[in-house]
Protein backbone atom coordinates (compact mmCIF):
# COMPACT_ATOMS: atom_id res chain seq x y z
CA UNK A 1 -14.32 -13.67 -15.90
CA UNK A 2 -17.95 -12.47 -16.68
CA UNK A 3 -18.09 -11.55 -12.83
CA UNK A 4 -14.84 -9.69 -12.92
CA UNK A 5 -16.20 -7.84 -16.48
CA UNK A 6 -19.48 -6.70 -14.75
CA UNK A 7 -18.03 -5.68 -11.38
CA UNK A 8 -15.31 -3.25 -13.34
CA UNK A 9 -18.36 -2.01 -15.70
CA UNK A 10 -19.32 -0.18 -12.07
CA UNK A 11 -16.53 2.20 -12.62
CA UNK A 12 -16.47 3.00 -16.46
CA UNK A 13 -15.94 0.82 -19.71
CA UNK A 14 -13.56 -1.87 -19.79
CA UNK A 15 -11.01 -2.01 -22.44
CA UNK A 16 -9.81 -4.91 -24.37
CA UNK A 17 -6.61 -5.53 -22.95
CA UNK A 18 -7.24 -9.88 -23.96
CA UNK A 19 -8.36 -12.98 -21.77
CA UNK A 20 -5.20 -13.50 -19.87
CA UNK A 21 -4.95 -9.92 -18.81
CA UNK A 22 -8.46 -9.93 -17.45
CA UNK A 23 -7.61 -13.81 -15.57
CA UNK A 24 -4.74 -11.86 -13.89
CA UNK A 25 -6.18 -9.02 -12.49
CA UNK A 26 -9.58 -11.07 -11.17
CA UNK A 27 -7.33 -13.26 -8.95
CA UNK A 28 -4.75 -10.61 -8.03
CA UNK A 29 -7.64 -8.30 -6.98
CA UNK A 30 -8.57 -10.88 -5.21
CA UNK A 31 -6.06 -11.02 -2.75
CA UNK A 32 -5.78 -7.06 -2.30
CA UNK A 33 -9.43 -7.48 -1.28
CA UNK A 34 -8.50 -9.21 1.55
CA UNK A 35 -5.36 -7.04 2.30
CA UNK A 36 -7.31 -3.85 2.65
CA UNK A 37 -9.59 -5.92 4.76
CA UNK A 38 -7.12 -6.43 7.39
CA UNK A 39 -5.75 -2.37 6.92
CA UNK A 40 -9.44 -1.11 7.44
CA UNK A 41 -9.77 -2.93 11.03
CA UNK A 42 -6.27 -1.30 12.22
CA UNK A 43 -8.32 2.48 11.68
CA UNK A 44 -11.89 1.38 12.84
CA UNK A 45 -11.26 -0.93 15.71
CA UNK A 46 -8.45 1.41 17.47
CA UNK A 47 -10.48 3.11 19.85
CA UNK A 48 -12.23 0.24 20.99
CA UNK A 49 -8.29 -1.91 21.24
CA UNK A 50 -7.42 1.40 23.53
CA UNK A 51 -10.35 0.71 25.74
CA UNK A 52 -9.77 -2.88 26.16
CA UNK A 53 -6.36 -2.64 26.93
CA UNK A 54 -6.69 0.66 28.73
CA UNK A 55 -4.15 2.92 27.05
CA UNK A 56 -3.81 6.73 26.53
CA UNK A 57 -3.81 8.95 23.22
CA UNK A 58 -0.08 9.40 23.32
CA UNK A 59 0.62 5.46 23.87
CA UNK A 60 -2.02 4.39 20.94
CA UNK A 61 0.11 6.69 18.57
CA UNK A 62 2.98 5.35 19.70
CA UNK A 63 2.01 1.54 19.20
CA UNK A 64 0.35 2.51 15.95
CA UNK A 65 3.77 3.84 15.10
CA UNK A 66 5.29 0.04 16.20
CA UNK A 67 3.14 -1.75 13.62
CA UNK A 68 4.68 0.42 10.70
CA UNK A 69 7.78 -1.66 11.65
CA UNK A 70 6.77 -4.78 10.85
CA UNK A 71 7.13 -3.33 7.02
CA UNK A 72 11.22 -3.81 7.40
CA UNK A 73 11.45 -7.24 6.84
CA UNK A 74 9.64 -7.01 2.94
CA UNK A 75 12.94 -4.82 2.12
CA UNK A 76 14.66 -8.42 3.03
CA UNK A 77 11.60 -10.51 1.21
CA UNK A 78 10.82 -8.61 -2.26
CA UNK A 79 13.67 -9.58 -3.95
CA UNK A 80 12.64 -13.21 -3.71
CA UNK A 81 10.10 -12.51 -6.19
CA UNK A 82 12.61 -11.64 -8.88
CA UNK A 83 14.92 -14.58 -7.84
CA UNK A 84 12.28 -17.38 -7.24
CA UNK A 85 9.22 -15.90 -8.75
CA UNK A 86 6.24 -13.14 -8.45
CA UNK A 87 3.66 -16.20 -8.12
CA UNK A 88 5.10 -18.10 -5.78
CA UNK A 89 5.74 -15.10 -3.36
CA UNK A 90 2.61 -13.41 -3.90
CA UNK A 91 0.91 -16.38 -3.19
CA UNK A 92 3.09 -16.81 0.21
CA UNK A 93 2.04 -13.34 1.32
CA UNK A 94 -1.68 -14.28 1.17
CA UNK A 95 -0.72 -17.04 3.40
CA UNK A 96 0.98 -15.05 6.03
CA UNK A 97 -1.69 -12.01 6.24
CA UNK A 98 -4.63 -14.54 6.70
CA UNK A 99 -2.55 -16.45 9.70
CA UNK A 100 -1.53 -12.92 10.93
CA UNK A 101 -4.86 -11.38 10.91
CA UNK A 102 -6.61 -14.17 12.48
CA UNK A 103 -4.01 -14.55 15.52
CA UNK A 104 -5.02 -11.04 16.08
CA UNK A 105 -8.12 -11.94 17.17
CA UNK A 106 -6.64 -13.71 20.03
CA UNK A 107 -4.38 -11.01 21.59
CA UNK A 108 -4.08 -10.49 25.40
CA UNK A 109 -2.00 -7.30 25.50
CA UNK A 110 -1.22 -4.22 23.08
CA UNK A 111 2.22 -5.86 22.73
CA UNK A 112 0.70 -9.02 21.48
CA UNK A 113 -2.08 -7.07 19.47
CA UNK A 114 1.41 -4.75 17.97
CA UNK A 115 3.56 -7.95 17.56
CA UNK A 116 0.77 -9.96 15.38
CA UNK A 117 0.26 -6.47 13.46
CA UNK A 118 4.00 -6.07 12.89
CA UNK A 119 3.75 -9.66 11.18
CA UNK A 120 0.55 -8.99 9.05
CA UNK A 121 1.99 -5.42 7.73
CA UNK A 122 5.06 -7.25 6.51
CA UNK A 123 2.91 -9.56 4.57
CA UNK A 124 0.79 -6.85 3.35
CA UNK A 125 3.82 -4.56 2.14
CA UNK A 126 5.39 -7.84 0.74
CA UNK A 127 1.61 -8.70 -1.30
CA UNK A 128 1.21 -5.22 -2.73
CA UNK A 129 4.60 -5.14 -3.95
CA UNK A 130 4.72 -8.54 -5.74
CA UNK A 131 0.88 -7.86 -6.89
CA UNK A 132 0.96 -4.73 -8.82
CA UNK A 133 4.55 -6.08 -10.13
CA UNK A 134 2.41 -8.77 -11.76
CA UNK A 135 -0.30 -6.66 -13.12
CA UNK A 136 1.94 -4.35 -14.29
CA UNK A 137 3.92 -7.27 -16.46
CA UNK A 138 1.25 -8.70 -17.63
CA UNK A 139 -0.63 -5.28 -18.89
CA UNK A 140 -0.49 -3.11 -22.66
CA UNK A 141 1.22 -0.04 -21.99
CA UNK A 142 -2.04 2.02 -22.72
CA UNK A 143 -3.81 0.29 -19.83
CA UNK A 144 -1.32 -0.06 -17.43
CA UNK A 145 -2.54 2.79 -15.28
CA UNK A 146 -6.09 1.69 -15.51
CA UNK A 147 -4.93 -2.07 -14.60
CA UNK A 148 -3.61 -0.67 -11.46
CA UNK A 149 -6.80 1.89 -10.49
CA UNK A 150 -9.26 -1.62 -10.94
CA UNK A 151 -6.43 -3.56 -8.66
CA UNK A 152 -6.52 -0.54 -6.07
CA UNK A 153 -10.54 -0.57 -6.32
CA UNK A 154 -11.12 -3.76 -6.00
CA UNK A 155 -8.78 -3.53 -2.51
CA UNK A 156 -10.55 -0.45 -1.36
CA UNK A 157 -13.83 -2.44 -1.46
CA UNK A 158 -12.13 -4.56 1.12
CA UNK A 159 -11.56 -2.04 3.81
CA UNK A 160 -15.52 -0.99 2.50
CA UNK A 161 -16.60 -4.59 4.19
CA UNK A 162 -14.52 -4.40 7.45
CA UNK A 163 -16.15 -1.07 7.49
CA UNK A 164 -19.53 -2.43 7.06
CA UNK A 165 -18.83 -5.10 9.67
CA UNK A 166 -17.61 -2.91 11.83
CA UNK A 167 -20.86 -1.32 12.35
CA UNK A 168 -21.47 -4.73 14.36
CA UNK A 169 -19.32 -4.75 16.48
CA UNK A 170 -20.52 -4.12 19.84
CA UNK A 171 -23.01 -6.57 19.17
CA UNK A 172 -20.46 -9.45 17.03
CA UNK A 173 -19.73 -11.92 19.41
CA UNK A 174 -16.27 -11.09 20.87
CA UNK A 175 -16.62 -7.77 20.00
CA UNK A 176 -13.59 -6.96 17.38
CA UNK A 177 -11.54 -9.88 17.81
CA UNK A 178 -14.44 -11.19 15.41
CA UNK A 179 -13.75 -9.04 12.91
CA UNK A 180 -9.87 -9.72 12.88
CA UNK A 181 -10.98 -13.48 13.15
CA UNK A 182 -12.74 -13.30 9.71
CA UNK A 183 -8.97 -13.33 8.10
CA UNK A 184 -8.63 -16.81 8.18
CA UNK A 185 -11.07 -16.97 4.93
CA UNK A 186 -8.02 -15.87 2.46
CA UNK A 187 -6.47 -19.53 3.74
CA UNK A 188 -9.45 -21.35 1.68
CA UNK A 189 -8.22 -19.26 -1.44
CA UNK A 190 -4.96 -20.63 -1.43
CA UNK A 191 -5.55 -23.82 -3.92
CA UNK A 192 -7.71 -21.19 -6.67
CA UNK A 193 -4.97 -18.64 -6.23
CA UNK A 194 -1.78 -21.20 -6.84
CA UNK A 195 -4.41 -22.95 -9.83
CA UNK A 196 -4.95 -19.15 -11.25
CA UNK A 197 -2.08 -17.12 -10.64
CA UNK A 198 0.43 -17.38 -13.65
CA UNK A 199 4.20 -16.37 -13.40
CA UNK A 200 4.35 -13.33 -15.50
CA UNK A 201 5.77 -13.59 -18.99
CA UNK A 202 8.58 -11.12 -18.67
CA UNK A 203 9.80 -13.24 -16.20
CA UNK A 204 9.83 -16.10 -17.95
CA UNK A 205 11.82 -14.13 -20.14
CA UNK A 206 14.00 -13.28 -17.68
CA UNK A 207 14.60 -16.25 -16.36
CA UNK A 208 15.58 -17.58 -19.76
CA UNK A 209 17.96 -14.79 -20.04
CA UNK A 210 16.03 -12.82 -22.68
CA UNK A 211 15.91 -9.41 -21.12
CA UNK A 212 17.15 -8.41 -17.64
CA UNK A 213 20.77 -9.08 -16.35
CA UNK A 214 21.73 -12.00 -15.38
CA UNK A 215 19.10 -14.30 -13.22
CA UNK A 216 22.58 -15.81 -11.50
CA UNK A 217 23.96 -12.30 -10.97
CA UNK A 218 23.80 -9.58 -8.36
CA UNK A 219 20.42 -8.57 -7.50
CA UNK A 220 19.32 -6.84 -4.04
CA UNK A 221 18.63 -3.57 -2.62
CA UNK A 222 22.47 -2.72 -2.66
CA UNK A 223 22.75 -3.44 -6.64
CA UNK A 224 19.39 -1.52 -7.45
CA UNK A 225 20.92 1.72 -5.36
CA UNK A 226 24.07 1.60 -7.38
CA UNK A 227 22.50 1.55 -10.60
CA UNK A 228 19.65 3.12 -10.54
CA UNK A 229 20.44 6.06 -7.32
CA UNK A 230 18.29 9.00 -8.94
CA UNK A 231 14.86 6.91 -9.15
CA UNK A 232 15.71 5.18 -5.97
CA UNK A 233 15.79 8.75 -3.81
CA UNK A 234 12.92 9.79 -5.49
CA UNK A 235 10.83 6.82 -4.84
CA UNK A 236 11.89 6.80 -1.15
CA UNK A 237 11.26 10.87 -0.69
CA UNK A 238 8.20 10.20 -2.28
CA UNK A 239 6.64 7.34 -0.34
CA UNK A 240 8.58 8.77 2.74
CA UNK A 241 6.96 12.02 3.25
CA UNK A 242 3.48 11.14 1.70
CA UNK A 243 2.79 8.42 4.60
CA UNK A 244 4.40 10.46 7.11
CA UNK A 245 1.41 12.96 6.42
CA UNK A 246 -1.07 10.54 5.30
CA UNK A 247 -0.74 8.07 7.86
CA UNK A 248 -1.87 9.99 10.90
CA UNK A 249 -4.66 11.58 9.07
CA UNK A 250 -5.71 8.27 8.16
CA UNK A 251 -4.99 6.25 11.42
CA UNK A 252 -6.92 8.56 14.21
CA UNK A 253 -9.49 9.64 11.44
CA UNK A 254 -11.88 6.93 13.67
CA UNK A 255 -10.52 8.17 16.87
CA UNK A 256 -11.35 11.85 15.65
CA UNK A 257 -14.88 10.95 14.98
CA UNK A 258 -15.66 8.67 17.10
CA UNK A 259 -13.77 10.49 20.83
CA UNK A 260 -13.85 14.00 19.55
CA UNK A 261 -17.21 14.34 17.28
CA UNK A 262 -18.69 11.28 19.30
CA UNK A 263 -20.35 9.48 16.64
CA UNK A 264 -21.37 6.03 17.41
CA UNK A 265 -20.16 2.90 15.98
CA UNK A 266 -23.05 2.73 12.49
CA UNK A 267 -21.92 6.59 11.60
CA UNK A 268 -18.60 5.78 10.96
CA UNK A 269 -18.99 2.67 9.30
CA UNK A 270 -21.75 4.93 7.00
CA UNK A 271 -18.98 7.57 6.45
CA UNK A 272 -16.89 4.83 5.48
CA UNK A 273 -18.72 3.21 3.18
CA UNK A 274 -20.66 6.41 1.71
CA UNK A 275 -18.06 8.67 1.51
CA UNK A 276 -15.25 6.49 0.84
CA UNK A 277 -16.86 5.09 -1.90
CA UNK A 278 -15.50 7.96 -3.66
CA UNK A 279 -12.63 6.96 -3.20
CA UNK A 280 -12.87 3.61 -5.00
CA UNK A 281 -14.20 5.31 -8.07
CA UNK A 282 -10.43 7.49 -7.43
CA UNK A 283 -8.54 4.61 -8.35
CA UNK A 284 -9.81 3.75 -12.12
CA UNK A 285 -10.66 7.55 -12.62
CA UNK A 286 -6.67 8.36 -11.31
CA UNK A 287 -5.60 5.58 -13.52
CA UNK A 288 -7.46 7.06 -16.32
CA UNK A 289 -5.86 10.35 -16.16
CA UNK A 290 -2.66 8.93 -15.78
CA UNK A 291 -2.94 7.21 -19.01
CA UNK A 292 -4.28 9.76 -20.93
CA UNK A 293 -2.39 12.62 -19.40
CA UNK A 294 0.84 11.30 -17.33
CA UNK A 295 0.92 10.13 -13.94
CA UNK A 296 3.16 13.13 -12.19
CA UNK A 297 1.42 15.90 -13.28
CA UNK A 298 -1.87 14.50 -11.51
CA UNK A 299 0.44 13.32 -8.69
CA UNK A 300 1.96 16.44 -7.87
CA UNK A 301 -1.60 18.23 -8.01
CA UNK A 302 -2.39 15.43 -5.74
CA UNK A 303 -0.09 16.28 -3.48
CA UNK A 304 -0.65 19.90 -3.22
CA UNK A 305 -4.58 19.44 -2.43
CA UNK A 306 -4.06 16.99 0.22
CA UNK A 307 -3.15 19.16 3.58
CA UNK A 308 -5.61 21.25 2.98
CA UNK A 309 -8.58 18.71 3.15
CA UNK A 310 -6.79 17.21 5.76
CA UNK A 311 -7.53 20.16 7.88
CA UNK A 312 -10.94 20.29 6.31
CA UNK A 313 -11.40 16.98 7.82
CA UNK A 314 -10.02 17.49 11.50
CA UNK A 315 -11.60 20.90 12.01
CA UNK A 316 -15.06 21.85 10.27
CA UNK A 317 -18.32 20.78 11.14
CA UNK A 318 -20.08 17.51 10.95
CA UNK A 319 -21.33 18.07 7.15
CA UNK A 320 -17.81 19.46 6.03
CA UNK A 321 -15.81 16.35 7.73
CA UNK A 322 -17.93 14.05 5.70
CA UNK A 323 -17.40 15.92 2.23
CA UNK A 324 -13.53 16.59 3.09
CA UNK A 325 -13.49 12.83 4.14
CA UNK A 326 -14.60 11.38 0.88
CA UNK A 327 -12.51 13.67 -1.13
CA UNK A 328 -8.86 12.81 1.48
CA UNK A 329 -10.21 8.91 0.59
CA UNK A 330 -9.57 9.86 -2.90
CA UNK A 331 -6.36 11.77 -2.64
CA UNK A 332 -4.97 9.12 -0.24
CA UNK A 333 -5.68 5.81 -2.33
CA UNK A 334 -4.72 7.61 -5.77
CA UNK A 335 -1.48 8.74 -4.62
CA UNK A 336 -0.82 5.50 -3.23
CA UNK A 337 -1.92 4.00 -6.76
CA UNK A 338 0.11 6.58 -8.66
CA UNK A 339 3.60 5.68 -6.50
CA UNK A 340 2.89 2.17 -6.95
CA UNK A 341 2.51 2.43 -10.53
CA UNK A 342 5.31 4.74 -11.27
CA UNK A 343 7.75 2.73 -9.19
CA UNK A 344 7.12 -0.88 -10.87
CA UNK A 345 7.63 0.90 -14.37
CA UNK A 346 10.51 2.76 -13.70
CA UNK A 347 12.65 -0.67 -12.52
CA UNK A 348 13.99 -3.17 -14.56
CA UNK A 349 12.54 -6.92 -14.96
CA UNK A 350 15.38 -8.41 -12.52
CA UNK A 351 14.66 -5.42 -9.67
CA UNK A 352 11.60 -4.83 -10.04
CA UNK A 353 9.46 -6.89 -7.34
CA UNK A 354 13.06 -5.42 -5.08
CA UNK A 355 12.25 -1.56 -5.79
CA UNK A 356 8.82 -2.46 -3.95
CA UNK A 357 10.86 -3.18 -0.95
CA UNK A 358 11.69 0.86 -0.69
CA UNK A 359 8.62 1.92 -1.28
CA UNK A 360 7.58 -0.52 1.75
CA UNK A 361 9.99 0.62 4.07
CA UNK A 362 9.97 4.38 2.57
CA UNK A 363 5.63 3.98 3.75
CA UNK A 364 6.50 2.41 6.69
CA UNK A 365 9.58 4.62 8.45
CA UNK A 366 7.05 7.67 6.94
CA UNK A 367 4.31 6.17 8.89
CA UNK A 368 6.76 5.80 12.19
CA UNK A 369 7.64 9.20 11.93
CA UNK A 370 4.25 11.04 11.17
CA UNK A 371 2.49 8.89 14.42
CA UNK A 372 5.55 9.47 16.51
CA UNK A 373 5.62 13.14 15.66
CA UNK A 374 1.49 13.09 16.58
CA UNK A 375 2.70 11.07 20.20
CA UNK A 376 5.24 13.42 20.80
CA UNK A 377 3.12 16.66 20.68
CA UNK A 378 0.01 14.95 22.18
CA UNK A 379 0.45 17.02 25.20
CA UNK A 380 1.35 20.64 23.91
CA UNK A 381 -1.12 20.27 20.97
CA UNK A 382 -4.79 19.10 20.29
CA UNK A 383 -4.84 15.90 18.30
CA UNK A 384 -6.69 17.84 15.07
CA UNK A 385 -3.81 20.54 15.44
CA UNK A 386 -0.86 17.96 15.07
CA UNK A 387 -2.66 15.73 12.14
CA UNK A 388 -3.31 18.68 9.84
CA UNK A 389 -0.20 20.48 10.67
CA UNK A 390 2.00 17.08 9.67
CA UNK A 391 -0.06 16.91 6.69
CA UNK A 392 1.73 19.33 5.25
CA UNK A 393 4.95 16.89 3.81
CA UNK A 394 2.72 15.63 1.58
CA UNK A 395 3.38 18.50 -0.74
CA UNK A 396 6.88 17.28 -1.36
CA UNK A 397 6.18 13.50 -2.30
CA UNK A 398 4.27 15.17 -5.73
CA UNK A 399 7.52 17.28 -6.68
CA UNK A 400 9.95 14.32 -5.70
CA UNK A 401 8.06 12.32 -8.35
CA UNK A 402 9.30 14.95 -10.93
CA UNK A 403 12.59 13.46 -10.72
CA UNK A 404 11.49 10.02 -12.56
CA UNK A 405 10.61 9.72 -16.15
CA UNK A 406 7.27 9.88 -17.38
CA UNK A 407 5.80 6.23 -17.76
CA UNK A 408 2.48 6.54 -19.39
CA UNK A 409 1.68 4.93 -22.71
CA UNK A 410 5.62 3.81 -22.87
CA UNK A 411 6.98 0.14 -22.63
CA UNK A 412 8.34 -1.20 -19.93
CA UNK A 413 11.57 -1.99 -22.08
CA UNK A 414 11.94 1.73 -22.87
CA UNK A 415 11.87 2.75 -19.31
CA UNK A 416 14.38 1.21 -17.78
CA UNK A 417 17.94 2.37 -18.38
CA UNK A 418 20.27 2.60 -15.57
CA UNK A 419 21.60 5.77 -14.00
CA UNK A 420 24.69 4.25 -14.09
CA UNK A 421 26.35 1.14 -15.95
CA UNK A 422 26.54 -1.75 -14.24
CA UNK A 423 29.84 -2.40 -14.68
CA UNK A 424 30.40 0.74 -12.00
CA UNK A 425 28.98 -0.70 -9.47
CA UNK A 426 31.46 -0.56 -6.13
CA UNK A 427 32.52 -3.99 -5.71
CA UNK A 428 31.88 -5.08 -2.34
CA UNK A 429 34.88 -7.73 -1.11
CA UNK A 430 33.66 -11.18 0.97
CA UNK A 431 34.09 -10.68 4.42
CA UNK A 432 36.90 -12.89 4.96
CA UNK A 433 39.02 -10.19 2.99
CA UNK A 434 37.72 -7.71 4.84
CA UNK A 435 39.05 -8.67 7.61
CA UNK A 436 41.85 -9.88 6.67
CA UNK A 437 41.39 -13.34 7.09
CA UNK A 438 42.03 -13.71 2.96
């Protein structure tokens, strides 16, 4: 862990949260690495994919929107992690963005480029949901929120590599399929990962029936609405309206500077890597705060800063965009950090790794909304006009956070009450009875 030790010295001092906490989040960080990877080619390579395949502004939004779908299916996959295990899923998820991301490469057609990036984002939402489950487990209270700003860092220099590599591509042979070739590297992981990766304690505990319900019992996104309906709304309003202005900023940020400001290839990937590189140092510094001094407060001031740099970004000069840029990186992946966080503490042992599932599919219909919303006005408005005008939801995902309790510096144990006892919960009859066939 000496490597893992040094690289987190980069961002501040490292505090003694014991051996098996540090083993954890090495590995686990591992993996986001490679998930951001695959998230930073979907921004830089679009315009070049619209070229190829020899589509418009209004259809790229509206296939951008597509791959946002492909974040359904976790809603189905989460709760396997807190029937069958976090390791064991988490591990799966690896699997299935390094296959996805490589058969990108080999796409013929935006429909085949969509349908492999449909696949991959499910794998992605499903990773990040079992992975900061695990770190969050596994961590001290106290450190929690920095455990989660190393885990988002350590992704965010990810997308910093495909940005670096992107600055090659028109001279990479095959151009960007390359670049989405490169994912089959996570596959040689696999045997360290399933050697490293430890099932979390609390649910060992939970499968013994130590805390939690029962492990035979109900579980699923029905049961976690019933009994815990107030977080549940507030996690989805949260993630829903925060991608559905993030997302666009976000996803024709490349487009923007690339089509509009005409920047070449090496000036992105330089505003990327310099600029965004802010943003990495946003996810320890964020997790700092929200130690110290609670995670909504700095998520609702979040929230309220965002649409204004957004239209810093999309309509000042050359100078100004790169400033705004570094500063929306920060917003974005903090916010992103801060739901993550809030939402795996606020959930009980046996729904906790299902709760992800919403805020996948929260991200994801946000994300369908906010590009369809930019396709749909692509004609009556300028692209810079829709982005920064859609930015504006983001305001509400900091105040919708106010509903949940505050989770800094508190156990998870002492979190997690229901809304509702369990023994409400509307019984739902098989469906031979209702239908009579009983």
């Amino acid at each position: 862990m000496r490597f893992g030790r040094a690289l987190w010295r980069l961002f501040g001092p490292v505090p003694d949260v014991g051996a098996r906490c540090e083993h954890v989040l090495f590995y686990v960080s591992l993996a986001f690495f490679w998930e951001l990877y695959d998230l930073s080619l979907s921004m830089s390579v679009l315009s070049h994919v619209a070229t190829e395949f020899a589509i418009d502004r209004a259809v790229l939004a509206y296939a951008s929107s597509f791959v946002r779908f492909g974040a359904f299916p976790a809603l189905l996959l989460t709760p396997l992690a807190d029937k069958f295990g976090r390791r064991i899923v988490f591990v799966s998820a690896v699997l299935g963005i390094s296959l996805a991301t490589c058969a990108t490469a080999f796409s013929r057609s935006v429909e085949q480029y969509v349908a492999c990036q449909m696949v991959c984002r499910c794998f992605v939402e499903l990773c990040s949901a079992t992975g900061f489950v695990i770190v969050t487990e596994e961590f001290p209270a106290d450190h929690r929120g920095w455990g989660m700003g190393i885990l988002g860092a350590t992704g965010a220099l990810g997308f910093g590599m495909g940005a670096v590599l992107f600055a090659a591509v028109d001279v990479l042979p095959f151009g960007w399929r390359f670049l989405y070739f490169l994912g089959i590297l996570p596959v040689f992981l696999l045997p360290t990962l399933l050697r490293e990766v430890p099932e979390t304690e609390r649910f060992h505990k939970y499968r013994l029936g130590l805390v939690g319900a029962d492990p035979k019992g109900a579980t699923g996104p029905y049961t976690v609405c019933c009994t815990h309906t107030k977080r549940v709304l507030a996690v989805v309003v949260a993630c829903f309206t925060f991608s559905a202005g993030n997302t666009g900023v976000f996803q024709f940020s490349g487009y923007h500077v690339m089509s509009v400001k005409h920047w070449a290839p090496w000036q992105l990937s330089v505003l990327v890597v310099c600029a965004g590189s802010v943003g990495v140092m946003g996810n320890v510094i964020v997790g700092r705060l929200g130690d110290s001094h609670g995670r909504k407060p700095v998520a609702c001031a979040i929230s309220v800063a965002y649409p204004l740099l957004a239209y810093l970004f999309y309509h000042a000069g050359d100078v100004a965009l790169a400033f705004s840029w570094a500063a929306l990186t920060f917003c974005s992946v903090a916010m992103n950090v801060l739901i993550r966080t809030l939402t795996t503490e606020v959930f009980p042992t046996d729904y906790r790794s299902t709760a992800g599932g919403f805020v996948s599919v929260s991200n994801a219909l946000g994300g369908v909304v906010g590009l369809g919303l930019v396709g749909y006005g692509a004609e009556q408005y300028s692209l810079p006009d829709m982005v920064s005008g859609i930015a504006v939801v983001t305001v509400v995902s900091g105040f919708a956070l106010l509903l949940l309790p505050e989770t800094s510096g508190r156990e998870l144990e002492r979190l997690n009450g229901p809304d509702i006892s369990v023994k409400e919960i509307p019984v739902v009859p098989p469906l031979e009875e209702a239908l009579g066939f009983a």
